[in-house]
N, C-alpha and C. Protein backbone atom coordinates (compact mmCIF):
# COMPACT_ATOMS: atom_id res chain seq x y z
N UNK A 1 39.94 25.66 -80.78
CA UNK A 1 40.83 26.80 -80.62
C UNK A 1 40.07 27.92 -79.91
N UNK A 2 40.72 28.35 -78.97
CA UNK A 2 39.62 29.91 -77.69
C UNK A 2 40.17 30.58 -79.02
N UNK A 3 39.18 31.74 -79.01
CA UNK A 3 39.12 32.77 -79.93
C UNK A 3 39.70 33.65 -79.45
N UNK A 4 40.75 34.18 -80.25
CA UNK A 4 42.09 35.36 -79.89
C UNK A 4 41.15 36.73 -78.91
N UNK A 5 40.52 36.84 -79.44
CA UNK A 5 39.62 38.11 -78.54
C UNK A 5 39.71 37.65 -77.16
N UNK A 6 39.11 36.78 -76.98
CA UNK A 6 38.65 36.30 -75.37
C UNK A 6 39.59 35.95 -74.40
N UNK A 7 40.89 35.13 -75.28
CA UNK A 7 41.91 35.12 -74.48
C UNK A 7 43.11 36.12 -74.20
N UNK A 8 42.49 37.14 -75.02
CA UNK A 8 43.48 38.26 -74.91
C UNK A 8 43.25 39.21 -73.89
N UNK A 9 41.76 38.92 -73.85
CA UNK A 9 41.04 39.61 -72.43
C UNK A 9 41.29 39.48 -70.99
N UNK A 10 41.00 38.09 -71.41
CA UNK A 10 41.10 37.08 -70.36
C UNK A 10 42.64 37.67 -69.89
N UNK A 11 44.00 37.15 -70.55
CA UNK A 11 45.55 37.74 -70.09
C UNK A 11 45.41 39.07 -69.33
N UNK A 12 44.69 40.01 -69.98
CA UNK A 12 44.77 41.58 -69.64
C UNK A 12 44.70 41.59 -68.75
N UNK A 13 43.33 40.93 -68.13
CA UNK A 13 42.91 41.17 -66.55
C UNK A 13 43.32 40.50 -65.55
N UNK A 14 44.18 39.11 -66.17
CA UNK A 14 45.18 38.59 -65.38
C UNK A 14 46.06 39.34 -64.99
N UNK A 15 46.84 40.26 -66.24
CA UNK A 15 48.11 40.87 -65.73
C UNK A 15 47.95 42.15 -64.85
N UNK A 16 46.91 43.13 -65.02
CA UNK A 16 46.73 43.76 -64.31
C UNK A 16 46.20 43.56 -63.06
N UNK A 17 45.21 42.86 -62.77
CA UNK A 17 44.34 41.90 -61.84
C UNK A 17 45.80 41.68 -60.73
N UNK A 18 46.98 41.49 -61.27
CA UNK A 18 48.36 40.55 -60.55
C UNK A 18 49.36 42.21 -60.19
N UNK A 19 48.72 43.36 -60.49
CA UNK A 19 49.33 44.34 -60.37
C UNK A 19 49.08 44.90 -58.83
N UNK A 20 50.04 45.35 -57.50
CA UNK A 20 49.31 45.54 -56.42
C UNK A 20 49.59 47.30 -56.30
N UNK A 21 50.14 47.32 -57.46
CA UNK A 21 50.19 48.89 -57.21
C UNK A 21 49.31 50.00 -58.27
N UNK A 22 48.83 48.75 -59.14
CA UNK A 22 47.15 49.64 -59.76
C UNK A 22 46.14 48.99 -58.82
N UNK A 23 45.80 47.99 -58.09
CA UNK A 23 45.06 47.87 -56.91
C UNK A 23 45.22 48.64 -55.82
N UNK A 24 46.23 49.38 -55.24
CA UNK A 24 46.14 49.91 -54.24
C UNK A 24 45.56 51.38 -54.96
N UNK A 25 46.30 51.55 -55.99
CA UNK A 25 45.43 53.01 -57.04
C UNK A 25 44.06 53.08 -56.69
N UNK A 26 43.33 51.81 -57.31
CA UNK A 26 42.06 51.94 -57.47
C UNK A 26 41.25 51.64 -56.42
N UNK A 27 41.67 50.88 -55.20
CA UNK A 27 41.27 51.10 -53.20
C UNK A 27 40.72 49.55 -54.27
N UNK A 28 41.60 48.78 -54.48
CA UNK A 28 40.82 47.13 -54.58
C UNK A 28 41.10 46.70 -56.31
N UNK A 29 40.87 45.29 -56.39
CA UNK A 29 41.03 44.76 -57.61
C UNK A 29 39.23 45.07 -58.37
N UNK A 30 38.89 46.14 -58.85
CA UNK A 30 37.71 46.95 -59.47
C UNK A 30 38.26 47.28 -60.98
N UNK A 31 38.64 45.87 -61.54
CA UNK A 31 38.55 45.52 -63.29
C UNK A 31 37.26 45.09 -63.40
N UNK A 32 36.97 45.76 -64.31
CA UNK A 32 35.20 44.61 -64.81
C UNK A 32 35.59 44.83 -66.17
N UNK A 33 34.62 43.80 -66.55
CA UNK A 33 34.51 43.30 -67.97
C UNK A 33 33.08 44.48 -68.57
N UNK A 34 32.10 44.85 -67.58
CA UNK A 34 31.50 45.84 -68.09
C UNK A 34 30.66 45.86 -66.47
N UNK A 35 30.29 47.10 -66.16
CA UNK A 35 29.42 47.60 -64.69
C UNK A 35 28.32 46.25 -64.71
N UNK A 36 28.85 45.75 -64.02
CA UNK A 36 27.05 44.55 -63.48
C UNK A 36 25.96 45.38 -63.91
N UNK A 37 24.95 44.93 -64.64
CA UNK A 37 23.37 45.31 -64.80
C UNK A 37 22.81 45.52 -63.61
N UNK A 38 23.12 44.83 -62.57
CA UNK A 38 22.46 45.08 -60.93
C UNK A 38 23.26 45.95 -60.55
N UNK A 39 24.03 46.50 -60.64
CA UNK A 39 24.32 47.62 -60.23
C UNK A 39 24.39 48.75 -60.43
N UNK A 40 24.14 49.83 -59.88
CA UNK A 40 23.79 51.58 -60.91
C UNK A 40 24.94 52.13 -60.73
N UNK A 41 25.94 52.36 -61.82
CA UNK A 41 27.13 53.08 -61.82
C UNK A 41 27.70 53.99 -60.74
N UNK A 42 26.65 54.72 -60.73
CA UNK A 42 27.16 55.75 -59.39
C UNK A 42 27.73 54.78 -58.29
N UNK A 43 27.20 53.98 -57.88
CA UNK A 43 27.00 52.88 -56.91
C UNK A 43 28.21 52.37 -56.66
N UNK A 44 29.14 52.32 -57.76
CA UNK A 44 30.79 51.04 -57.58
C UNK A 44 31.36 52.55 -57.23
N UNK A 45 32.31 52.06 -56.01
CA UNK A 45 33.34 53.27 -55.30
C UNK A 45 34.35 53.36 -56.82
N UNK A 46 34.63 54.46 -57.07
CA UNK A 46 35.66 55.09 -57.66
C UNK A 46 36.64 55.13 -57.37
N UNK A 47 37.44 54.91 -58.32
CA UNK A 47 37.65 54.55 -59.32
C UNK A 47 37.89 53.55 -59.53
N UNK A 48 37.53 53.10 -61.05
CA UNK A 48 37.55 51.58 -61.50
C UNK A 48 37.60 51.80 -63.07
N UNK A 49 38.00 50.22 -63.33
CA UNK A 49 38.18 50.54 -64.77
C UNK A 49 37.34 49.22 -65.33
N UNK A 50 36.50 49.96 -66.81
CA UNK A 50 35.84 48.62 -67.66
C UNK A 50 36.44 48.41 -68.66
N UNK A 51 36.37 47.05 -69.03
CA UNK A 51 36.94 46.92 -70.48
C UNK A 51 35.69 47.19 -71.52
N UNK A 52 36.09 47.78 -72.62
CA UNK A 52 35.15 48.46 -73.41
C UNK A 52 35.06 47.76 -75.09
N UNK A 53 34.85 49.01 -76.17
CA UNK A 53 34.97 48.10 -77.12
C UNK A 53 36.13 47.17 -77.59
N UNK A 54 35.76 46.17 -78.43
CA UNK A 54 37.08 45.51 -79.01
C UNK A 54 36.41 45.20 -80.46
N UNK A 55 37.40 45.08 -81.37
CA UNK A 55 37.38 44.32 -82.99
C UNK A 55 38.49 43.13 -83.02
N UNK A 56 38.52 42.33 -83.43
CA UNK A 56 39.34 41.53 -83.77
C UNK A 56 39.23 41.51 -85.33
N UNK A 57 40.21 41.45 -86.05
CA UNK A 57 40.52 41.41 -87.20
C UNK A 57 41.56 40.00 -87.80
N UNK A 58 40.99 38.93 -88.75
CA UNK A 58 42.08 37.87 -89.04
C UNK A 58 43.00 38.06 -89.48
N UNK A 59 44.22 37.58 -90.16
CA UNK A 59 44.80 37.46 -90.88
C UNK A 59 45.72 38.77 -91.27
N UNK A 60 46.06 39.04 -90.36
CA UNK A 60 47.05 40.96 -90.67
C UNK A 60 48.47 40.76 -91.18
N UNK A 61 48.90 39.94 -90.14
CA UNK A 61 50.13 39.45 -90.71
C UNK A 61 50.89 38.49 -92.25
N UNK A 62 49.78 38.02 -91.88
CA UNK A 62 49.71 37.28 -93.37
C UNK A 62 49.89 35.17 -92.92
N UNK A 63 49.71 35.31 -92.07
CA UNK A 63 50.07 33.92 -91.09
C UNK A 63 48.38 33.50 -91.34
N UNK A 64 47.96 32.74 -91.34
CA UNK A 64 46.50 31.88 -91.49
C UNK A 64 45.84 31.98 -90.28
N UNK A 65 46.84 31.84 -89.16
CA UNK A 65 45.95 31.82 -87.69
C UNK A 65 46.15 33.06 -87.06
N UNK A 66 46.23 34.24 -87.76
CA UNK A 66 46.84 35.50 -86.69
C UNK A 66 46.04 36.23 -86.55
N UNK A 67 45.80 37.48 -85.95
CA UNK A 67 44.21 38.36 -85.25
C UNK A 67 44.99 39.52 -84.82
N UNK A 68 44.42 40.64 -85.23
CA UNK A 68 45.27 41.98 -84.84
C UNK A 68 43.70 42.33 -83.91
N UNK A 69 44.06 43.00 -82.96
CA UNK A 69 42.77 43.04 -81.96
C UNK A 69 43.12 45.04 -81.32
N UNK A 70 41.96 45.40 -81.65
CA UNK A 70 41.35 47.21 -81.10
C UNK A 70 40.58 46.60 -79.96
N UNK A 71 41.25 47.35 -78.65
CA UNK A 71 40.61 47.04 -77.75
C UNK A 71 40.35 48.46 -76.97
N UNK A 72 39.87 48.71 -76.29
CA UNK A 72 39.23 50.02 -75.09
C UNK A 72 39.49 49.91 -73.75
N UNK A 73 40.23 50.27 -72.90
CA UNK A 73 39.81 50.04 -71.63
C UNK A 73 39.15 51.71 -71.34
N UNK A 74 38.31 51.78 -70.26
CA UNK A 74 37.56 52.77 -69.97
C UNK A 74 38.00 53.22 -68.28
N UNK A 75 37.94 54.38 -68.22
CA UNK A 75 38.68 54.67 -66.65
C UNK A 75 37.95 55.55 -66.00
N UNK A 76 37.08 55.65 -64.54
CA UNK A 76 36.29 56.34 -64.07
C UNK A 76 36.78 56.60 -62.95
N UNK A 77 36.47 58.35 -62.98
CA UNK A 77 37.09 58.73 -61.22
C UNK A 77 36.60 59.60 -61.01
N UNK A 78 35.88 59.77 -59.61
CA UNK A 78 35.18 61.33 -59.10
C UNK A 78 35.89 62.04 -58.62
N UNK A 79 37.47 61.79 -58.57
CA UNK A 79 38.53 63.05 -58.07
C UNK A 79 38.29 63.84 -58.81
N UNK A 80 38.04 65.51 -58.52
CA UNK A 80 37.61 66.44 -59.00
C UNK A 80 39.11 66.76 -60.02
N UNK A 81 39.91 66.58 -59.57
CA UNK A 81 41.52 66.90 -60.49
C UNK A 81 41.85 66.06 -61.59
N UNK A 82 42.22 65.37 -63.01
CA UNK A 82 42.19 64.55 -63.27
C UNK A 82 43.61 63.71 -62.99
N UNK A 83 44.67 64.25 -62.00
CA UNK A 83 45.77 63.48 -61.74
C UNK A 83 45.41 62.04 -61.30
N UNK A 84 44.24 62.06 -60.74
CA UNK A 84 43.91 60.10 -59.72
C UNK A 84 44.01 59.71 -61.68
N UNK A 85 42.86 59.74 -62.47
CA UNK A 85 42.69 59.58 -63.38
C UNK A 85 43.98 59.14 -64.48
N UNK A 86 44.45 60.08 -64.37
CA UNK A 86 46.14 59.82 -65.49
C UNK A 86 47.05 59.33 -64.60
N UNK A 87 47.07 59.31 -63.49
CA UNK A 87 48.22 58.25 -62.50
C UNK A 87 47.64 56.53 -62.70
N UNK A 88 46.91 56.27 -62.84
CA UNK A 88 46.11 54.93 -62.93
C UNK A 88 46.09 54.60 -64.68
N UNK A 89 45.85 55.32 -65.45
CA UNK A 89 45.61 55.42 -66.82
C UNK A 89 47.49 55.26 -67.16
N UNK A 90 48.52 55.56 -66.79
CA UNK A 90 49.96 55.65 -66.70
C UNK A 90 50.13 54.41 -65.93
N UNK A 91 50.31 53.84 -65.12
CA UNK A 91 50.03 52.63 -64.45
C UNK A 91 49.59 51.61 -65.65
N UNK A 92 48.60 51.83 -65.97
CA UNK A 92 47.77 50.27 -66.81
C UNK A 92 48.91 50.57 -68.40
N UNK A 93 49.15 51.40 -69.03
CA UNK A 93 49.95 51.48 -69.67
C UNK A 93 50.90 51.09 -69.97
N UNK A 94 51.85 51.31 -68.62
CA UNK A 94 52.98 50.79 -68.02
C UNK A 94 53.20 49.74 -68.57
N UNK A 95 52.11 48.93 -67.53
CA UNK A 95 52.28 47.18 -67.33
C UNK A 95 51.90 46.66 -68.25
N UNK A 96 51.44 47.26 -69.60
CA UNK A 96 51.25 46.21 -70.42
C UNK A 96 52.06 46.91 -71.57
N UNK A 97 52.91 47.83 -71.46
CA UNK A 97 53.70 47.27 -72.49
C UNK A 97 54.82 46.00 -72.83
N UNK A 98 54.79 45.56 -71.60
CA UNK A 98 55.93 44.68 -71.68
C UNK A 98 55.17 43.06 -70.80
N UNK A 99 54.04 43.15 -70.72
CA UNK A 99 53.90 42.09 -69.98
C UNK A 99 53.35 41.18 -70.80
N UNK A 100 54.13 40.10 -70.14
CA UNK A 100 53.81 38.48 -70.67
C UNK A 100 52.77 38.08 -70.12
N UNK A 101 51.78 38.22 -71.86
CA UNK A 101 50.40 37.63 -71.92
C UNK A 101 50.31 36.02 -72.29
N UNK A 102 49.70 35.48 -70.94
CA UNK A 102 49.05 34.18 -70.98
C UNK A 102 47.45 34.23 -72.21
N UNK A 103 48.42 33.67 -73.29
CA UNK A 103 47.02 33.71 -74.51
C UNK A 103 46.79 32.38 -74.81
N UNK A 104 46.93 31.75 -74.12
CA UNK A 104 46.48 30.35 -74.71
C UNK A 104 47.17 29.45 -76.20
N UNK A 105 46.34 29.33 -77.22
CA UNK A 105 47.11 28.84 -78.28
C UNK A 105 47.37 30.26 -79.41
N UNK A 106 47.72 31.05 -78.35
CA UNK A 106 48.42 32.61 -79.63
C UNK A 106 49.47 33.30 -78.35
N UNK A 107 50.90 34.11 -78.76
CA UNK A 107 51.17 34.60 -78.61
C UNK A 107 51.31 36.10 -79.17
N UNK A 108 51.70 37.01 -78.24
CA UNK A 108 51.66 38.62 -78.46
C UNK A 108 52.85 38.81 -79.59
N UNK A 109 52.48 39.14 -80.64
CA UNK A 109 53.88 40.02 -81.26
C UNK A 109 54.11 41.41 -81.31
N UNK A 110 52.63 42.06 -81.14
CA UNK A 110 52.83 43.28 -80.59
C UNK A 110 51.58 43.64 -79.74
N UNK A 111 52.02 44.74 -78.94
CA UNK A 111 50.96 45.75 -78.35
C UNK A 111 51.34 47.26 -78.11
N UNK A 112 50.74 47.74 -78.79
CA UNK A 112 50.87 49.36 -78.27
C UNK A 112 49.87 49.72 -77.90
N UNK A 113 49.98 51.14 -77.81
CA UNK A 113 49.03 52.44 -77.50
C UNK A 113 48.37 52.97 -78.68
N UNK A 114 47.53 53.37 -79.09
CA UNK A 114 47.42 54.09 -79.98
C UNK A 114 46.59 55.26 -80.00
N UNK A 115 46.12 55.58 -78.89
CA UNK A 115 44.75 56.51 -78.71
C UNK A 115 44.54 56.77 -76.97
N UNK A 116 44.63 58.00 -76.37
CA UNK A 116 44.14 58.06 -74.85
C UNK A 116 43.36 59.67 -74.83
N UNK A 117 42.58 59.10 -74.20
CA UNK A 117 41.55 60.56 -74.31
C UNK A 117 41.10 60.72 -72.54
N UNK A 118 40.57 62.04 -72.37
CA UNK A 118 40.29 62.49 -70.41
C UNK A 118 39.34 63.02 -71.01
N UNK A 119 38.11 62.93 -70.68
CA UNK A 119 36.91 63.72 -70.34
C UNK A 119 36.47 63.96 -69.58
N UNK A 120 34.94 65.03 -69.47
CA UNK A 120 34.31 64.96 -67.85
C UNK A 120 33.15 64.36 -68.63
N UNK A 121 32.21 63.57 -67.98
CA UNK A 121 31.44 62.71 -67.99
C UNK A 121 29.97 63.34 -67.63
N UNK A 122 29.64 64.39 -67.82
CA UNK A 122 28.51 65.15 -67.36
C UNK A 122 27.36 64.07 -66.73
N UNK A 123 26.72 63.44 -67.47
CA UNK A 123 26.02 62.16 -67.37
C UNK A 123 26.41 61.29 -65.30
N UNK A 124 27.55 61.33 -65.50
CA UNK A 124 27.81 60.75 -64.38
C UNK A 124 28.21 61.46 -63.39
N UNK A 125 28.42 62.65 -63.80
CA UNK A 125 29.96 63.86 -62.78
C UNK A 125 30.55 63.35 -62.53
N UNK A 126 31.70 62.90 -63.60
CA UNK A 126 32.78 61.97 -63.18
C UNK A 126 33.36 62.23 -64.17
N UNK A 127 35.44 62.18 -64.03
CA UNK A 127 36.03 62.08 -65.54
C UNK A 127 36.36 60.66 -66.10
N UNK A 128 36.44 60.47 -67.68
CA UNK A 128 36.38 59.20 -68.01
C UNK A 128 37.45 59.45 -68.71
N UNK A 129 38.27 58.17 -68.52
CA UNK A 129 39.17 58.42 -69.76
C UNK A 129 39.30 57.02 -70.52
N UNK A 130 39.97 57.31 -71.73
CA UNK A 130 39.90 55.55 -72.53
C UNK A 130 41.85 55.96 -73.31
N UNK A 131 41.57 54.51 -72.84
CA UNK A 131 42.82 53.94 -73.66
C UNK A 131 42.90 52.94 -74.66
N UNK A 132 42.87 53.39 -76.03
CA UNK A 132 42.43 52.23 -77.20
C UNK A 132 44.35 51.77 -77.45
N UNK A 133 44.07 50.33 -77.22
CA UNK A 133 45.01 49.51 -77.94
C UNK A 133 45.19 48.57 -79.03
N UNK A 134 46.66 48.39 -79.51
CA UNK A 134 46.42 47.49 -80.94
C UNK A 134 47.13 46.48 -80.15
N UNK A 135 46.36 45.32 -80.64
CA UNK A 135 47.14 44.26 -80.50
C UNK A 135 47.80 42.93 -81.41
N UNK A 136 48.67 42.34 -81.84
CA UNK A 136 48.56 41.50 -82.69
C UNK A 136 49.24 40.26 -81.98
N UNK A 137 48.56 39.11 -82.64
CA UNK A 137 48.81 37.84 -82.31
C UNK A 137 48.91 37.21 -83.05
N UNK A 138 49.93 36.07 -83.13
CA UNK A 138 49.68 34.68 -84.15
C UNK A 138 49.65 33.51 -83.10
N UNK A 139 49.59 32.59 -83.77
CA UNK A 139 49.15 31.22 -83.15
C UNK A 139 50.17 30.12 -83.10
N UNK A 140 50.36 29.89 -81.81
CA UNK A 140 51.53 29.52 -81.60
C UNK A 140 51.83 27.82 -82.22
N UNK A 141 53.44 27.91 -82.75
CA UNK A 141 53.28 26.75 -83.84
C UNK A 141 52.75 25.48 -83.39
């Protein structure tokens, strides 16, 4: 059995990855799973988005095979305004409230929002923003 985490990941970046109007947002398909080690942050053109923390949790529903999953996506942009930032962050939102996730042996019973935050990023001079989601899954019969 793929472990609900990985294939839930895996869907995300499919569905957005398949989006051409958060690619044309972000000047290219610039999802990562986390900044390459060979590469120095400053370095990837802006804006782009990483996937960040996640928890998976068993058994929420009360089903034997089900996984409620906290996930992060992370959002970076050197537009001095934060509109590039929340037009792209509104975008990824969008498309996954309603999109049909390829999860392997689990389907979605829910996904929301639960958390979006804009900062400036002193460290980088850049604003960051995160979008924490819940997700729950059971395993399909």
């Amino acid at each position: 059995m793929a472990a609900p985490g990985a294939a839930l990941q895996k869907a995300l970046f499919q569905a957005l990855g398949a989006d051409g109007s958060l690619s044309a947002a972000l000047g290219g398909a610039k999802l990562f799973d986390h900044v390459p080690e060979n590469i120095v942050p400053e370095n990837i053109p802006f804006p782009y988005v990483t996937f960040g923390r996640t928890s998976v949790y068993d058994g929420v529903t009360g089903r034997e095979n089900d996984a409620e999953q906290l996930f992060t996506l992370h959002f970076w942009s050197k537009a001095e305004a934060r509109k590039e930032m929340l037009d792209v962050m509104d975008m990824v939102s969008a498309r996954l409230q309603d999109a049909a996730l390829a999860l392997d042996e689990h389907h979605r019973v829910n996904l929301r929002l639960e958390f979006t935050e804009v900062r400036y990023d002193e460290d980088l001079s850049a604003c960051h923003g995160l979008l924490r989601f819940r997700a729950v899954m059971e395993e399909n019969a």
